[in-house]
N, C-alpha and C. Protein backbone atom coordinates (compact mmCIF):
# COMPACT_ATOMS: atom_id res chain seq x y z
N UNK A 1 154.05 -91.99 113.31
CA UNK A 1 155.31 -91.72 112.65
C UNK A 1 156.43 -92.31 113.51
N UNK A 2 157.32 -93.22 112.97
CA UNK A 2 158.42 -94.09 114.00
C UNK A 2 159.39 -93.19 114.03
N UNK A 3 160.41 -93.33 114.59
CA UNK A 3 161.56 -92.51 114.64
C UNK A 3 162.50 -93.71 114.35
N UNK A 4 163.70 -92.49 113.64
CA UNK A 4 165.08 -93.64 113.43
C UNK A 4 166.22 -92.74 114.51
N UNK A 5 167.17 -93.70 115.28
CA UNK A 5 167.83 -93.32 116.15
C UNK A 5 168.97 -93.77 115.28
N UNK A 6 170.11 -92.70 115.41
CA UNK A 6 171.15 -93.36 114.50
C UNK A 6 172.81 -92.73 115.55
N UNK A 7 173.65 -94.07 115.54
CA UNK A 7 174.50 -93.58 116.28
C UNK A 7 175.54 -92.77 115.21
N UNK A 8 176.61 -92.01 115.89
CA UNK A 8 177.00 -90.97 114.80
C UNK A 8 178.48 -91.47 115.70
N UNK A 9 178.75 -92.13 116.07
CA UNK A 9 180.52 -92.48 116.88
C UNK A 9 180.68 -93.16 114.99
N UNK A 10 182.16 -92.27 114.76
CA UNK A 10 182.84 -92.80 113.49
C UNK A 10 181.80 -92.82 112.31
N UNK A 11 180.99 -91.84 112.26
CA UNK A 11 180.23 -92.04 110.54
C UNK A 11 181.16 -90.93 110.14
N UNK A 12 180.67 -90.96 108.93
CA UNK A 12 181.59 -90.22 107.48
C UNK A 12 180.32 -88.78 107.59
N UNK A 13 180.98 -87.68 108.16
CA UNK A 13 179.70 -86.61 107.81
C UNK A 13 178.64 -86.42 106.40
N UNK A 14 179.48 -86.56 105.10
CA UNK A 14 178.42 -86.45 104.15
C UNK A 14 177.40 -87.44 103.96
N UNK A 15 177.92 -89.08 104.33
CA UNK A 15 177.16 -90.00 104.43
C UNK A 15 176.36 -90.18 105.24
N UNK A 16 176.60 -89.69 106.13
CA UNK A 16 175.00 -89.59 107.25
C UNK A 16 174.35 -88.59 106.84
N UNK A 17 174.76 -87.45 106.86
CA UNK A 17 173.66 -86.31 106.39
C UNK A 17 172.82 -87.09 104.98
N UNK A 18 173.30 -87.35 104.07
CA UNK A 18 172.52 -87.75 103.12
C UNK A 18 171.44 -88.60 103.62
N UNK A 19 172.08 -89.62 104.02
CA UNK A 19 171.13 -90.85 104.64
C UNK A 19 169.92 -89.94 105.47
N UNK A 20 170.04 -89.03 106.35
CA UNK A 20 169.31 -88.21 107.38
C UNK A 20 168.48 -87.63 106.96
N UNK A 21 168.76 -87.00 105.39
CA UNK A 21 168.26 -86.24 104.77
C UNK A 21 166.90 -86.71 103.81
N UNK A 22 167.37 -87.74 103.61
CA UNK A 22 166.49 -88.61 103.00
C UNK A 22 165.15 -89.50 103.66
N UNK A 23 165.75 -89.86 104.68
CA UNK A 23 164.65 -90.46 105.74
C UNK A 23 163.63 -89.31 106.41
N UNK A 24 164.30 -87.57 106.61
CA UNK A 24 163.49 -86.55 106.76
C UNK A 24 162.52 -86.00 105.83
N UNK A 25 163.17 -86.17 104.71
CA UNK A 25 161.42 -86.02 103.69
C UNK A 25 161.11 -87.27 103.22
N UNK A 26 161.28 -88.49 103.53
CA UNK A 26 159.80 -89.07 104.05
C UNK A 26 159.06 -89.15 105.32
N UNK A 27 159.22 -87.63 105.74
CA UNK A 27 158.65 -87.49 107.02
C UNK A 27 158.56 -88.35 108.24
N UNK A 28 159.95 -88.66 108.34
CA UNK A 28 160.27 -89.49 109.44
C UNK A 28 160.95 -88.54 110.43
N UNK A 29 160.96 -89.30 112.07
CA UNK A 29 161.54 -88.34 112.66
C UNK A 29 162.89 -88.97 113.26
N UNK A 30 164.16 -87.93 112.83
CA UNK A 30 165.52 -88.51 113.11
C UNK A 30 166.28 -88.36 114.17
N UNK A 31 166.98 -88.95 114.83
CA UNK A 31 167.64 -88.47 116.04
C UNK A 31 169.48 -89.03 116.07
N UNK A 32 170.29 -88.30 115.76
CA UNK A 32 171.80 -88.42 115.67
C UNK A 32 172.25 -88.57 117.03
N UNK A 33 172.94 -89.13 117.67
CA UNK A 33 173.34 -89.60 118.83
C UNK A 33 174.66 -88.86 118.78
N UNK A 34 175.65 -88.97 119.46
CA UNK A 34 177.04 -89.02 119.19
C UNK A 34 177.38 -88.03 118.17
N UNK A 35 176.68 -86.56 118.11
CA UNK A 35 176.79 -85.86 117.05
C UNK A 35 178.51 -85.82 117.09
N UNK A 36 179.32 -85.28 118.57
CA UNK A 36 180.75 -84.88 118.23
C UNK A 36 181.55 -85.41 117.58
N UNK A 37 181.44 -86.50 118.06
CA UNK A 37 182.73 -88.07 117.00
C UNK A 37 181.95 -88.18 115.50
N UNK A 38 181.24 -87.52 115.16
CA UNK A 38 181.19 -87.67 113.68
C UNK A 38 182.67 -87.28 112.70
N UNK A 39 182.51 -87.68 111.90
CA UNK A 39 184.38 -87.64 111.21
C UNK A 39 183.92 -87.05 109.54
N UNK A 40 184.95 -86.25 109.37
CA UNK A 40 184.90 -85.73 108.29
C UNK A 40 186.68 -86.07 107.34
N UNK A 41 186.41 -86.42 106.32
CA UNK A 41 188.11 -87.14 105.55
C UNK A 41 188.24 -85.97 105.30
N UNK A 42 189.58 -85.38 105.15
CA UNK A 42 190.74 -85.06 104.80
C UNK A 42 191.91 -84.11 105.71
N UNK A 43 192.61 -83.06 105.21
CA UNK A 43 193.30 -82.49 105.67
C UNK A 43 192.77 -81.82 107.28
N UNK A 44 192.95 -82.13 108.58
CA UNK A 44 192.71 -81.07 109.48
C UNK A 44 192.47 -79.53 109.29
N UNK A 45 193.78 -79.27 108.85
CA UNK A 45 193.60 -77.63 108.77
C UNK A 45 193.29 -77.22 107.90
N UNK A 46 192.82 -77.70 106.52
CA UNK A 46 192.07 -77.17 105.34
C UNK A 46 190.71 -77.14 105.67
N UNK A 47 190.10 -78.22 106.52
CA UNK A 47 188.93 -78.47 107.03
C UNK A 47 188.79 -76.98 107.63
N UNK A 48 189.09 -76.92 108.67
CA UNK A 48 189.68 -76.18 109.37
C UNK A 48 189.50 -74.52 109.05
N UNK A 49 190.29 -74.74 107.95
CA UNK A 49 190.52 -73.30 107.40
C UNK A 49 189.14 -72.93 106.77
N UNK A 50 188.76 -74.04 105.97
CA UNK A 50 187.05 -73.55 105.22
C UNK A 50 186.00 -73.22 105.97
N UNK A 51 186.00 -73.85 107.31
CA UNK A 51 184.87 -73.44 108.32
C UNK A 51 185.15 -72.28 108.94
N UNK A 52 186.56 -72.42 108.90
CA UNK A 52 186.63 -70.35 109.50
C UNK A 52 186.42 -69.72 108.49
N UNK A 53 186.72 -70.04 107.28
CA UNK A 53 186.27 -68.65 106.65
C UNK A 53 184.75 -68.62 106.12
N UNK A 54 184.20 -69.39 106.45
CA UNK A 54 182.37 -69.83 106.37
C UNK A 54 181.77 -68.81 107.88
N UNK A 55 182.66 -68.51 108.63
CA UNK A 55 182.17 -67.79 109.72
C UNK A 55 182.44 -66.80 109.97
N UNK A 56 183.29 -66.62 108.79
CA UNK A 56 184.04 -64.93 108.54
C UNK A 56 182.97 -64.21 107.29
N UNK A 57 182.43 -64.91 106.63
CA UNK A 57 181.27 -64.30 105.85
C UNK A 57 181.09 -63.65 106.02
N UNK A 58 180.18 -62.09 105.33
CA UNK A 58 178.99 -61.03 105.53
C UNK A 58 178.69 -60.22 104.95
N UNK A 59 177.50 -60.14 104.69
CA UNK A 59 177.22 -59.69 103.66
C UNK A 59 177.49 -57.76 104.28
N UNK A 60 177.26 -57.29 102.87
CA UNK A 60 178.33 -55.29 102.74
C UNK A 60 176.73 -54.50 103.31
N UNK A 61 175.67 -54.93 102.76
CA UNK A 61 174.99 -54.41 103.26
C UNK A 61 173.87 -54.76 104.20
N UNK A 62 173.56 -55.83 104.96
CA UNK A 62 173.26 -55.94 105.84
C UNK A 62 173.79 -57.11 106.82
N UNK A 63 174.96 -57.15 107.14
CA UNK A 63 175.81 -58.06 108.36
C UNK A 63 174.68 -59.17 109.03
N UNK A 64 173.26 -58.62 109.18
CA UNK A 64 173.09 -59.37 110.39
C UNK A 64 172.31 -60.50 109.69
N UNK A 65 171.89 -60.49 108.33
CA UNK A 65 171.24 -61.22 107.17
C UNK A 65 172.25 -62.25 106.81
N UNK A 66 173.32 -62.50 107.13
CA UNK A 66 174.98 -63.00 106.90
C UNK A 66 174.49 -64.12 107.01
N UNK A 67 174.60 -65.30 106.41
CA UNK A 67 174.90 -66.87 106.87
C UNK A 67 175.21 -67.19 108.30
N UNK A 68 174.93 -67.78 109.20
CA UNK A 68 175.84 -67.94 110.39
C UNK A 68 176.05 -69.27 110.73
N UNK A 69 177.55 -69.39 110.83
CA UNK A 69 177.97 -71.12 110.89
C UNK A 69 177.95 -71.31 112.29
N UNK A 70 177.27 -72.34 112.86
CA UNK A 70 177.80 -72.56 114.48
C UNK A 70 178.70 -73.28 114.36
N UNK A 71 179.43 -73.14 116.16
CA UNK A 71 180.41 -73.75 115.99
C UNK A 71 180.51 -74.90 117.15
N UNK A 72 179.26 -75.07 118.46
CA UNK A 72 179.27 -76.51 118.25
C UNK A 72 178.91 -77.77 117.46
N UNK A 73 179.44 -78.90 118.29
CA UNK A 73 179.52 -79.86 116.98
C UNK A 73 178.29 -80.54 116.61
N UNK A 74 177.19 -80.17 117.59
CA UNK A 74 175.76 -80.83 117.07
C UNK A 74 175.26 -79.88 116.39
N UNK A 75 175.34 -78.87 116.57
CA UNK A 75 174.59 -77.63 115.39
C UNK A 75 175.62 -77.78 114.02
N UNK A 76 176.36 -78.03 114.15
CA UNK A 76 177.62 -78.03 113.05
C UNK A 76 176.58 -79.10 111.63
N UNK A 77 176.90 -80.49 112.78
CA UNK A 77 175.92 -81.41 112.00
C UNK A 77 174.76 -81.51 111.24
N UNK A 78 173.66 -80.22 112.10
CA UNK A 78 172.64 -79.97 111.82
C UNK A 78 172.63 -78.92 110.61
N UNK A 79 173.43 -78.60 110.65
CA UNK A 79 173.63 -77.51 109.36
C UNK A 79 174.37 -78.23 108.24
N UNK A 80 174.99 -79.37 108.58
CA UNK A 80 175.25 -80.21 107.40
C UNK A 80 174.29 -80.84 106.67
N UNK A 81 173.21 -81.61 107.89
CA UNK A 81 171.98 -82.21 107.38
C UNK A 81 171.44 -80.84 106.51
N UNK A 82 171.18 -79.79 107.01
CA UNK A 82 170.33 -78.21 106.25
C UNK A 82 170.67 -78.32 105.01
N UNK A 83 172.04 -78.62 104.39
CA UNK A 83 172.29 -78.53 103.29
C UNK A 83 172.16 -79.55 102.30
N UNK A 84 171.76 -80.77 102.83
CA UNK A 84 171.52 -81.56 101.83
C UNK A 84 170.13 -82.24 101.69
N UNK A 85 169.34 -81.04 102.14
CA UNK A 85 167.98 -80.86 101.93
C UNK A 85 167.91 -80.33 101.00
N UNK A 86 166.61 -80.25 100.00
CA UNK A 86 166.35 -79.60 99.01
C UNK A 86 165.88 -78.01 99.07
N UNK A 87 166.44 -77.46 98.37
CA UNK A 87 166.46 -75.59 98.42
C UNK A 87 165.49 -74.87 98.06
N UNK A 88 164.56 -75.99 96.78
CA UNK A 88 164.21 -74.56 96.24
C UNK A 88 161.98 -75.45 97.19
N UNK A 89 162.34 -76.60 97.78
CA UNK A 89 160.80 -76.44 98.33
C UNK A 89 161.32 -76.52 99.63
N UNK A 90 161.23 -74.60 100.08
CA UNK A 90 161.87 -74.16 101.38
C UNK A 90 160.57 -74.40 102.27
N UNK A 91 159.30 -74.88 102.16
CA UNK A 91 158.36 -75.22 103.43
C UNK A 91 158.82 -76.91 103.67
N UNK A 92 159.03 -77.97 102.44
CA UNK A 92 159.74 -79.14 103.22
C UNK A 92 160.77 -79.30 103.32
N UNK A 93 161.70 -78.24 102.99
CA UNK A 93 162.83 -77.95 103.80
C UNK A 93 162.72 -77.77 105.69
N UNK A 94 162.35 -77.08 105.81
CA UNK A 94 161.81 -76.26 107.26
C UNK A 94 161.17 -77.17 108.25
N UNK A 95 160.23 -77.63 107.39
CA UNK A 95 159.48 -79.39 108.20
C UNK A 95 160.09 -79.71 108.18
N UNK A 96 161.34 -80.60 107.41
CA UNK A 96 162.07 -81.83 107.64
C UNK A 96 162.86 -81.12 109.40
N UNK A 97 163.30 -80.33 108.46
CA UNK A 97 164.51 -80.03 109.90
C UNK A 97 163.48 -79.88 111.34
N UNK A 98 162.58 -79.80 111.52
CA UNK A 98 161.84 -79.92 113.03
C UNK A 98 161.73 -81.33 112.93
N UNK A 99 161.73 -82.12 112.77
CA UNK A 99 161.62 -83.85 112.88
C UNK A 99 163.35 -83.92 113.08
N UNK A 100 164.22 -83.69 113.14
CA UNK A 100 165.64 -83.34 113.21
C UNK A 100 166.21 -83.59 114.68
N UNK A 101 166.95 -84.23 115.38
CA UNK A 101 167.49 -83.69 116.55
C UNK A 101 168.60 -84.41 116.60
N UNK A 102 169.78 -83.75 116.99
CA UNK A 102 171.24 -84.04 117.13
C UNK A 102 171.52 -83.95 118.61
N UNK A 103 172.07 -84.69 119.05
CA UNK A 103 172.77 -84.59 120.17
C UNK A 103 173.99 -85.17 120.79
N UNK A 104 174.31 -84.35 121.58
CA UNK A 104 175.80 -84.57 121.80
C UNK A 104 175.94 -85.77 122.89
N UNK A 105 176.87 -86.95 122.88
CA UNK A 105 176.64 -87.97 123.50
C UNK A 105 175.34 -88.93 123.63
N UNK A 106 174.66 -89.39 124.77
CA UNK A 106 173.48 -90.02 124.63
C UNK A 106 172.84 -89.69 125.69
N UNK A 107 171.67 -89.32 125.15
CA UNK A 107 170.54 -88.40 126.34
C UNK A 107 169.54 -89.63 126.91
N UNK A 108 169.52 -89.67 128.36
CA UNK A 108 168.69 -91.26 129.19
C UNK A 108 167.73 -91.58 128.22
N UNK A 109 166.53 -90.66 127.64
CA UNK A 109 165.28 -91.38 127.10
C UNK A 109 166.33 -92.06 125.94
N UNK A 110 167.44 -92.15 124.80
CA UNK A 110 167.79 -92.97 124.18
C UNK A 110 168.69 -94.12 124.56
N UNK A 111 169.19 -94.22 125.96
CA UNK A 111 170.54 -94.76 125.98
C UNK A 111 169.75 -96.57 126.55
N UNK A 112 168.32 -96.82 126.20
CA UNK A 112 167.75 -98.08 126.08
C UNK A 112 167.29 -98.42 124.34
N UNK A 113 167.85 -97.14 123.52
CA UNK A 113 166.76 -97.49 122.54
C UNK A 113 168.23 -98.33 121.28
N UNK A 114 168.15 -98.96 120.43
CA UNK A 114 168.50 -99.31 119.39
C UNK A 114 168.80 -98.17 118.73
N UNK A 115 170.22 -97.98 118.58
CA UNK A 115 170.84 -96.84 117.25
C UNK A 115 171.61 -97.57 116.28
N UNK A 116 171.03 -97.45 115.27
CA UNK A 116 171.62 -97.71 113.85
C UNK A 116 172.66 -97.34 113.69
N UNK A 117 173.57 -98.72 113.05
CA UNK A 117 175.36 -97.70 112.70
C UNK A 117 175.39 -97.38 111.15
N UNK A 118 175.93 -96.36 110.94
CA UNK A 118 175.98 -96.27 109.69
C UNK A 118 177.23 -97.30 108.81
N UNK A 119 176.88 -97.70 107.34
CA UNK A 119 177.60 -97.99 106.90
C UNK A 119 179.47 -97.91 106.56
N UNK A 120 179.15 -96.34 105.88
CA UNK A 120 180.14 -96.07 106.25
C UNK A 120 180.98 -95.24 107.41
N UNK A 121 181.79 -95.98 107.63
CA UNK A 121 182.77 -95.34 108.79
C UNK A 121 184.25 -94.88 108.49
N UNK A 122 184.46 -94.67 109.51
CA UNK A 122 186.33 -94.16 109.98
C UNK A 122 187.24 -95.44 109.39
N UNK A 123 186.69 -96.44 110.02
CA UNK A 123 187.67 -97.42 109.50
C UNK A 123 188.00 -97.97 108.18
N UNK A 124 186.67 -97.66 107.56
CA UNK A 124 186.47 -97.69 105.79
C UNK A 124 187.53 -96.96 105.53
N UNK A 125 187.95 -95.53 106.07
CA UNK A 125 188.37 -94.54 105.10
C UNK A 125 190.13 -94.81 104.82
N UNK A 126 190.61 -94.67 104.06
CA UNK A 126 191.99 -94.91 103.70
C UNK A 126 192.83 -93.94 104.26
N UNK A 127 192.36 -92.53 104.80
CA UNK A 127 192.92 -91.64 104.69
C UNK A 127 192.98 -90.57 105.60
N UNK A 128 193.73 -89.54 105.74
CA UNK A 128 193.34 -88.83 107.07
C UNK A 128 191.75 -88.27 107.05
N UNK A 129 191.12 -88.14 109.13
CA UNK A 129 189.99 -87.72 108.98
C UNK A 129 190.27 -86.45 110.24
N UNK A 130 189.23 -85.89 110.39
CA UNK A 130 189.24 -85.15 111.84
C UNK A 130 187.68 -85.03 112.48
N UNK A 131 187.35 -85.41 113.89
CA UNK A 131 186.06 -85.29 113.94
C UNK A 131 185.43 -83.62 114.34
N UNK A 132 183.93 -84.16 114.04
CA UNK A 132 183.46 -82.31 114.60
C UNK A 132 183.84 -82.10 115.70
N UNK A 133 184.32 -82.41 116.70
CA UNK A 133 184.58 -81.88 118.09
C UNK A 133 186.47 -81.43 117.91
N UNK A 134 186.73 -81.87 117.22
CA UNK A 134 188.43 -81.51 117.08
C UNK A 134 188.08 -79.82 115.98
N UNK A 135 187.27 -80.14 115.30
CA UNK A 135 187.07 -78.41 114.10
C UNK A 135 186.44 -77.72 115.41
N UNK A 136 185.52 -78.26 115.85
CA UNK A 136 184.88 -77.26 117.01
C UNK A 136 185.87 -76.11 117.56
N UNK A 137 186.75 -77.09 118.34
CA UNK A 137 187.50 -76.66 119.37
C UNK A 137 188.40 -76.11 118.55
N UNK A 138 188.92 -76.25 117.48
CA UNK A 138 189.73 -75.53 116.86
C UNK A 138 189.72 -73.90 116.09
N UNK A 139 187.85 -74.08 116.40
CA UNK A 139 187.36 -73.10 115.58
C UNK A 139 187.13 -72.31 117.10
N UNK A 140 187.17 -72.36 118.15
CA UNK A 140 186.97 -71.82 119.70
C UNK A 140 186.18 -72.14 120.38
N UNK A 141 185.07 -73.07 120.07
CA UNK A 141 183.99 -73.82 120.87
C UNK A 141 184.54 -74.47 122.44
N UNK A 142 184.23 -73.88 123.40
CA UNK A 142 184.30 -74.63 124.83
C UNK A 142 183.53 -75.19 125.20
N UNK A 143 183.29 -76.25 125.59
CA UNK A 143 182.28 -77.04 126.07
C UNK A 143 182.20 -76.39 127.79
């Protein structure tokens, strides 16, 4: 099974997750580089505002069953990829995501290997963006 290494400096978050998502159920194994500088278009603080209240969730009768959003920016990612996996076949759901790994900057065993850029980028976009490490920190994440 090959692996795809993909750099994540300036991709468009929904467009990589898809792409990620897709190469994981054909049981490939993926590796996101540069999870923080991934970029998401539009407003900062609407961004912003939806991920806090995604972490303000909970459910009335059992809290600890609640959704839970992380809030660094490689788990952030990884829970983006989670969602644009398919829902209702939750065992290749579960596989895909262990073939999965995000990481923040570039870890030695990759920083010889070939990472794929994604198509679309930052510079494509017409319009305001903000990356996961700016929602991170905004949301209270300290590195």
């Amino acid at each position: 099974m090959d692996e795809i290494v993909i750099d994540g400096s300036h991709a468009v978050a929904g467009r990589l997750a898809a792409y990620a998502a897709n190469k994981l159920l054909t049981g490939r194994k993926v590796t996101v580089l540069n999870a923080e500088k991934v970029v998401i278009s539009g407003n900062r603080l609407k961004i912003v505002k939806r991920y806090m209240e995604k972490r303000g969730i909970q459910l009335k009768g059992d809290p600890d069953k609640s959704p839970k959003t992380p809030r660094r920016p490689d788990l952030l990612l990884k829970r983006i990829i989670y969602g644009m996996l398919p829902s209702g076949r939750r065992n290749a759901r579960e596989a895909a995501m262990h073939n999965l790994r995000c990481c923040m900057a570039v870890p030695k065993e990759y920083e010889a290997a070939k990472a794929e850029k994604p198509v679309k980028t930052s510079a494509n976009l017409h319009r305001s963006f903000v990356t996961l490490e700016q929602v991170a920190r905004d949301m209270g994440w300290k590195r």
